[in-house]
Protein backbone atom coordinates (compact mmCIF):
# COMPACT_ATOMS: atom_id res chain seq x y z
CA UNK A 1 -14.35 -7.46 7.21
CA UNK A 2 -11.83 -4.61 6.76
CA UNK A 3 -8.28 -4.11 8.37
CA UNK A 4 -7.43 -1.27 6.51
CA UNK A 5 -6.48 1.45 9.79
CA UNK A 6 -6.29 -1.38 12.88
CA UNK A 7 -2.86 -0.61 14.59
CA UNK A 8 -0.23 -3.99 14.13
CA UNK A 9 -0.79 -5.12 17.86
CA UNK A 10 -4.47 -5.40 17.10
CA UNK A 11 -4.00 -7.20 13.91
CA UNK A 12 -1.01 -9.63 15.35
CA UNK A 13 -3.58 -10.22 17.94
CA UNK A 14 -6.15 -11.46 15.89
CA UNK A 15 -4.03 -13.71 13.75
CA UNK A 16 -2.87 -15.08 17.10
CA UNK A 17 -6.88 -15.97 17.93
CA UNK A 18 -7.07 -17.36 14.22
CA UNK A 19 -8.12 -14.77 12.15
CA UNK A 20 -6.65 -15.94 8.88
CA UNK A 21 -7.57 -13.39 6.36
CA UNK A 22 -7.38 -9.49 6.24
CA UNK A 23 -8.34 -6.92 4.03
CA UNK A 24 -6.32 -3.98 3.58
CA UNK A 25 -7.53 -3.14 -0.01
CA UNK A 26 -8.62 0.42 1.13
CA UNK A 27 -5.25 1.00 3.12
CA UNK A 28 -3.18 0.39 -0.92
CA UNK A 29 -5.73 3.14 -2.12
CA UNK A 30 -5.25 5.88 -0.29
CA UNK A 31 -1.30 4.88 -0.68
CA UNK A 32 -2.14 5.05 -4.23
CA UNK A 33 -3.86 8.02 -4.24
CA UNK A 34 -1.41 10.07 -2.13
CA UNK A 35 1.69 9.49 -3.85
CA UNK A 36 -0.02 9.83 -7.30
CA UNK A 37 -1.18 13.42 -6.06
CA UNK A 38 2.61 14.16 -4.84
CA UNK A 39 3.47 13.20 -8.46
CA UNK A 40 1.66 15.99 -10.15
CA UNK A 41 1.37 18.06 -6.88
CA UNK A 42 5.38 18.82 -7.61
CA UNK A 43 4.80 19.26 -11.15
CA UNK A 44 6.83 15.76 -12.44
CA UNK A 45 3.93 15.23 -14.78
CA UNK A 46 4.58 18.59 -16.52
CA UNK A 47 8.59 17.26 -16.70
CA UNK A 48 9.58 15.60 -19.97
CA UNK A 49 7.88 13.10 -20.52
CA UNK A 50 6.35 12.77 -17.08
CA UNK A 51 2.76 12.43 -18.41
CA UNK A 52 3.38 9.22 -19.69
CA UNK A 53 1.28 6.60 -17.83
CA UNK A 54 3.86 4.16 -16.74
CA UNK A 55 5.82 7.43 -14.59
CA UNK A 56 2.42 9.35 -13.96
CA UNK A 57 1.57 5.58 -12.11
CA UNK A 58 4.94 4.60 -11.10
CA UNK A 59 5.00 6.58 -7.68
CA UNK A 60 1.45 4.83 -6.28
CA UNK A 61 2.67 1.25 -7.73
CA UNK A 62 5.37 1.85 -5.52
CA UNK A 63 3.68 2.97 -2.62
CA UNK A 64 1.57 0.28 -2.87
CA UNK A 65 4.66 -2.38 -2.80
CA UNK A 66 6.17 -0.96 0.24
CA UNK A 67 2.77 -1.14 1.94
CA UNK A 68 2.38 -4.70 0.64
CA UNK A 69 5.43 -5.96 1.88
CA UNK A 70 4.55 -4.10 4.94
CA UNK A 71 1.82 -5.66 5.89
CA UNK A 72 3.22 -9.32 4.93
CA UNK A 73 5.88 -8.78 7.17
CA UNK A 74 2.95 -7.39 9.77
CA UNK A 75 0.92 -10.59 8.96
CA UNK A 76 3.92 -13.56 9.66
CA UNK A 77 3.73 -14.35 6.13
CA UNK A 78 7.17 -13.27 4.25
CA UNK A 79 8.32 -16.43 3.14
CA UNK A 80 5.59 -18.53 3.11
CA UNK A 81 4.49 -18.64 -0.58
């Protein structure tokens, strides 16, 4: 069912048995949710225009990216699609 925490030998094991699908939804939350909260933690929101959705957002969208291309890369999949 979920992936989200199982260390990469774990999950590279599995896909080596056949496992062929992986859910790391919860994993790009709490990426989300962390670097949103460093965001306003340091004040950026109160900065400008730093309230304004698409740079409130901005950190976690990237956060979730990097953790995306993580796990693609974790998963034998980068340059498959």
């Amino acid at each position: 069912h979920g992936g989200s925490g199982i260390p990469l030998d774990q999950v590279q094991k599995a896909i080596s048995l056949g496992v062929s699908k992986i859910n790391v939804n919860t994993e790009c939350q709490e990426v989300f949710a962390a670097a949103t909260r460093k965001y306003i933690e340091e004040g950026k929101d109160l900065e400008g225009k730093g309230f304004d959705p698409r740079k409130l957002l901005a950190p976690g969208f990237t956060a979730v990216t990097e953790l995306v291309k993580q796990r693609i890369e974790w998963f034998g999949s980068n340059g498959k699609a």
